[in-house]
Structures are given as C-alpha cells and as structure tokens.
C-alpha atoms as a PDB file:
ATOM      1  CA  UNK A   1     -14.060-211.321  66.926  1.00  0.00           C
ATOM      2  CA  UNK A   2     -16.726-209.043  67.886  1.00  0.00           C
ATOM      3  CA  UNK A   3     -16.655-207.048  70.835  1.00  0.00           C
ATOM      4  CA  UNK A   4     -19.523-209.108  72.874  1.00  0.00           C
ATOM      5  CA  UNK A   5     -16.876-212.149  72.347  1.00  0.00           C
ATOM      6  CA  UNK A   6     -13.542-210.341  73.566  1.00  0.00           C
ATOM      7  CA  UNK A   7     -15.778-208.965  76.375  1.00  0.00           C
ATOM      8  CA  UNK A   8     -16.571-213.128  77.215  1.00  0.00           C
ATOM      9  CA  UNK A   9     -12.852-213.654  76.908  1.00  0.00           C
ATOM     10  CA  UNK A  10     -11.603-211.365  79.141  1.00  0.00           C
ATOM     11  CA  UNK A  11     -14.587-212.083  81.514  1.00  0.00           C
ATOM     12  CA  UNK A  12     -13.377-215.741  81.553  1.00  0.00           C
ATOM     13  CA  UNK A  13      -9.515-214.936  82.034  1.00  0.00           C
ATOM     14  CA  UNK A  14     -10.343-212.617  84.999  1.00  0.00           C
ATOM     15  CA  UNK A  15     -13.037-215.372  86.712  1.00  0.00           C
ATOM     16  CA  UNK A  16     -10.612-218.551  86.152  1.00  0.00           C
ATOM     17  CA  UNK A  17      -7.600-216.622  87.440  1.00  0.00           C
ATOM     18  CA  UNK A  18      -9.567-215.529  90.458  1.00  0.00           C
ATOM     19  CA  UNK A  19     -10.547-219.272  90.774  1.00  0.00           C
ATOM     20  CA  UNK A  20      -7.004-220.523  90.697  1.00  0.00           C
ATOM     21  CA  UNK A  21      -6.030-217.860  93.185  1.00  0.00           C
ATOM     22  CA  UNK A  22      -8.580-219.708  95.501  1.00  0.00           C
ATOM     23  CA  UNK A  23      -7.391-223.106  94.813  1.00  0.00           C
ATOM     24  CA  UNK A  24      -3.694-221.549  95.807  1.00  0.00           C
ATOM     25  CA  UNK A  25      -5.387-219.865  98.986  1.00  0.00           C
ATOM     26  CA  UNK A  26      -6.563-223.384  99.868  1.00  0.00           C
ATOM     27  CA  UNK A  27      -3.470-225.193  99.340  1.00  0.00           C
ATOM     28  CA  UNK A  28      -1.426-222.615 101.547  1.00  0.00           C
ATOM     29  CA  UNK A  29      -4.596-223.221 104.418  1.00  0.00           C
ATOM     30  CA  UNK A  30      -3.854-226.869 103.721  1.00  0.00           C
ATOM     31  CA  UNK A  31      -0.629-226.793 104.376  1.00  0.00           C
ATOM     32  CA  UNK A  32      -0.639-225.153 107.733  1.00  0.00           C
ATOM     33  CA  UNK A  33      -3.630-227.207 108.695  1.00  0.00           C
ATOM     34  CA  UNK A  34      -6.174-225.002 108.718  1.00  0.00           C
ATOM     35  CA  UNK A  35      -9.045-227.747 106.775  1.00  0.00           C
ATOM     36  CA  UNK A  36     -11.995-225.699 107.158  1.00  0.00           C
ATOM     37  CA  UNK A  37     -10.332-222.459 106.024  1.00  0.00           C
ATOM     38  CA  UNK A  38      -8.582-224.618 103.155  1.00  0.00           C
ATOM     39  CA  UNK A  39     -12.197-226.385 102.012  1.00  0.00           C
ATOM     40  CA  UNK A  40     -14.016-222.568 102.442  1.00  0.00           C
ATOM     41  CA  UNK A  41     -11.072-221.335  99.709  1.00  0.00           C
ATOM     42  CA  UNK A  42     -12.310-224.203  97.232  1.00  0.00           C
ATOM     43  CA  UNK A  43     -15.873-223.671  97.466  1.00  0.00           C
ATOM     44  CA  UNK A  44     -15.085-220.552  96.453  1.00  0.00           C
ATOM     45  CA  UNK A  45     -12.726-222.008  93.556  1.00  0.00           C
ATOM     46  CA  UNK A  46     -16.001-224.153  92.135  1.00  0.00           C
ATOM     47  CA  UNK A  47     -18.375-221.365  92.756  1.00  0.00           C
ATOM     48  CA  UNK A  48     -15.955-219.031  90.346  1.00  0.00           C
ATOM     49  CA  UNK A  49     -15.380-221.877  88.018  1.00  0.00           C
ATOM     50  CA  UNK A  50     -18.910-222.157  87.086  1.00  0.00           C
ATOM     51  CA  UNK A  51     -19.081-218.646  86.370  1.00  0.00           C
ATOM     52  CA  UNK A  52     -16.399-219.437  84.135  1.00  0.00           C
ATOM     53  CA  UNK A  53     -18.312-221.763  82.466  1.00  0.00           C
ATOM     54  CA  UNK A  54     -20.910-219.568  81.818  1.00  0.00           C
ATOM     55  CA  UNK A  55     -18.846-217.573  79.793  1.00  0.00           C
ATOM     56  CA  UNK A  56     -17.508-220.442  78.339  1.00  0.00           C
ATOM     57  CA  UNK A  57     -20.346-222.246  77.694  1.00  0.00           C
ATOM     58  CA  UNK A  58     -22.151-218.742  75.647  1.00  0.00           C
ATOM     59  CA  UNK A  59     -19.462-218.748  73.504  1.00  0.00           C
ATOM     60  CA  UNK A  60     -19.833-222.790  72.837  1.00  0.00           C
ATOM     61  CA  UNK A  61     -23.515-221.843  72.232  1.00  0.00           C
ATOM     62  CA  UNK A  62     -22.556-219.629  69.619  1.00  0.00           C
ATOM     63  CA  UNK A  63     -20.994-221.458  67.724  1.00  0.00           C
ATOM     64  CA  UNK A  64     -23.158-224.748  68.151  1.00  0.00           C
ATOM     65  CA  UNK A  65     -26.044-222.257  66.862  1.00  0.00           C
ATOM     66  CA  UNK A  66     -24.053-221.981  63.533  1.00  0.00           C
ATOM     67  CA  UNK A  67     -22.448-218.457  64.658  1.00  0.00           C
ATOM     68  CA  UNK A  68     -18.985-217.933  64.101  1.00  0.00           C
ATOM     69  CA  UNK A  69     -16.954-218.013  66.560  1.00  0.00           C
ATOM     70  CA  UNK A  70     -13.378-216.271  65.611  1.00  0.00           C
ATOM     71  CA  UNK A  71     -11.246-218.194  67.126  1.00  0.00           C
ATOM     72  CA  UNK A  72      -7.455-215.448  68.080  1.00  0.00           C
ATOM     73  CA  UNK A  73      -4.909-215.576  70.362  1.00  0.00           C
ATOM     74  CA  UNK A  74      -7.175-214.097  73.292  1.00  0.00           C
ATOM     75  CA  UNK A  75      -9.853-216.969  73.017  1.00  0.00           C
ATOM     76  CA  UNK A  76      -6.880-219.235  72.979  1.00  0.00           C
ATOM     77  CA  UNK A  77      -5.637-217.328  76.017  1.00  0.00           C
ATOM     78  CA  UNK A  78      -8.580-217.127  78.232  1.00  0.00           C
ATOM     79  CA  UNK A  79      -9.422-221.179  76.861  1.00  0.00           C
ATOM     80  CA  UNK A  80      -6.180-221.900  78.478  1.00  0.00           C
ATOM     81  CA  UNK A  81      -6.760-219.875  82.103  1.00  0.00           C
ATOM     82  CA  UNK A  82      -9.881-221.866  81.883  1.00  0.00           C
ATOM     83  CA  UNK A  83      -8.033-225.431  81.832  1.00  0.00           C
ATOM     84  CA  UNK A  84      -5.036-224.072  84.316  1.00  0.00           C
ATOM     85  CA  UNK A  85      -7.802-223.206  87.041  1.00  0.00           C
ATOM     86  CA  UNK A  86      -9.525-226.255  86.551  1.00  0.00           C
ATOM     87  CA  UNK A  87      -5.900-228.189  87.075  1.00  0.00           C
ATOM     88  CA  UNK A  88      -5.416-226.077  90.066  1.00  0.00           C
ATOM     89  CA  UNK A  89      -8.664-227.073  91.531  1.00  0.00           C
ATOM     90  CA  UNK A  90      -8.390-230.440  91.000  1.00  0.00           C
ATOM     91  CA  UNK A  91      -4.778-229.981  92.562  1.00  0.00           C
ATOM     92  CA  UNK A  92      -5.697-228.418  95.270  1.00  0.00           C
ATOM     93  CA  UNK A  93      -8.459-230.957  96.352  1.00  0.00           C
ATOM     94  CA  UNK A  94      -5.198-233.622  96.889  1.00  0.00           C
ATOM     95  CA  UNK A  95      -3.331-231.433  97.962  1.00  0.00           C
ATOM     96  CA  UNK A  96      -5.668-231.277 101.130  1.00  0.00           C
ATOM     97  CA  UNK A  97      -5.754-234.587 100.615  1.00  0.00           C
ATOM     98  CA  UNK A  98      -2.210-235.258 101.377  1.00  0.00           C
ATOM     99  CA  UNK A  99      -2.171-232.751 104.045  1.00  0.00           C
ATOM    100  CA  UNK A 100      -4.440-234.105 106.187  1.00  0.00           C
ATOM    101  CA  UNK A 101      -2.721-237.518 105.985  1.00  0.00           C
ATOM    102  CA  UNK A 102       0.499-235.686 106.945  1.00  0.00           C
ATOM    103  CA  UNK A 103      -1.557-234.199 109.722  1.00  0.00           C
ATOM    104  CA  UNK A 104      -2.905-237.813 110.803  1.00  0.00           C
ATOM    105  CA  UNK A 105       0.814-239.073 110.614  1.00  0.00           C
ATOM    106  CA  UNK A 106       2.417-236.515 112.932  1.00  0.00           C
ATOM    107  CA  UNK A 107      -0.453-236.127 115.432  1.00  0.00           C
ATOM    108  CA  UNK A 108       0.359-240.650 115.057  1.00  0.00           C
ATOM    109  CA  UNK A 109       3.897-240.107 116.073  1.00  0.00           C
ATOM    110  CA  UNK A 110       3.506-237.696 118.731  1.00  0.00           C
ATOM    111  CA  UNK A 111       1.381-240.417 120.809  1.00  0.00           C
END
C-alpha cells in the first residue's frame, strides 16, 4: 500500500468517526427533545459522510482504473468505520424518529 492510499485510509477513519460522533450528538439532542439541535447534528453526520465517500470512492477509482489497490488490515479498518458511521446515521435518523413519538405521547397524556 502506497503512502497516497494509507493517507486515504486514515483520512476516511478520522471523517467517518467524526460522522458517527454526530449521529451520537443527535441521538443524545433527540433524546432530551431538542429536534432542531438533534436534525442540525445529522446534517452534519451526511455532510462528513460524503467526505468519506470521497475518500472512499478515489480509492474505488483506483482500482476500477486497473490500479492495484493493496488491500491490509488498515483499508479493512477504515472500510469498516465507513459502514459503522453509516449504521449510526441511519440509527440515529429513528432514533429521532422514536423520540418525537415519545414526545407526542407524553405531551398526549398530560392533556
């Protein structure tokens, strides 16, 4: 793996954790009702993820151009951060979901 390809690994480890830390943020928002705040955290979740993808999608470029693309333990690495903050995302869109149901339901009861 050359060095232009660990440097696109780590890049893509570092921007899907950062995404996933965003989809967490939102969740947490979510939970104590805050909606906007919660929605505001997962724009910012997509907006990393498709930086993530650009990395991702370089390296997928490589290879479809007939470049090898050494595949190690820290493509495997930052390939799964990439699928975990995707999860998370998708997660964390029903999670506020759910929460505003919850939030419909109690503000039902207290009436």
């Amino acid at each position: 793996m050359v060095d232009t390809e660990y440097a696109a690994a780590f890049e893509l480890i570092a921007i899907a954790g950062d995404s996933k830390s965003e989809s967490m943020q939102a969740i947490e928002c979510a939970r104590e009702f805050q909606f906007e705040e919660a929605k505001e955290h997962l724009k910012k979740a997509n907006e990393k993820l498709k930086g993530a993808h650009g990395s991702h999608f370089s390296l997928i470029q490589k290879e479809a151009s007939g470049e090898k693309v050494e595949v190690n333990l820290i493509l495997v690495h930052a390939e799964d951060h990439l699928s975990g903050a995707i999860l998370m995302k998708d997660q964390a869109e029903e999670f506020i979901e759910l929460y505003q149901i919850i939030k419909e339901l109690k503000d039902q009861i207290k009436r």
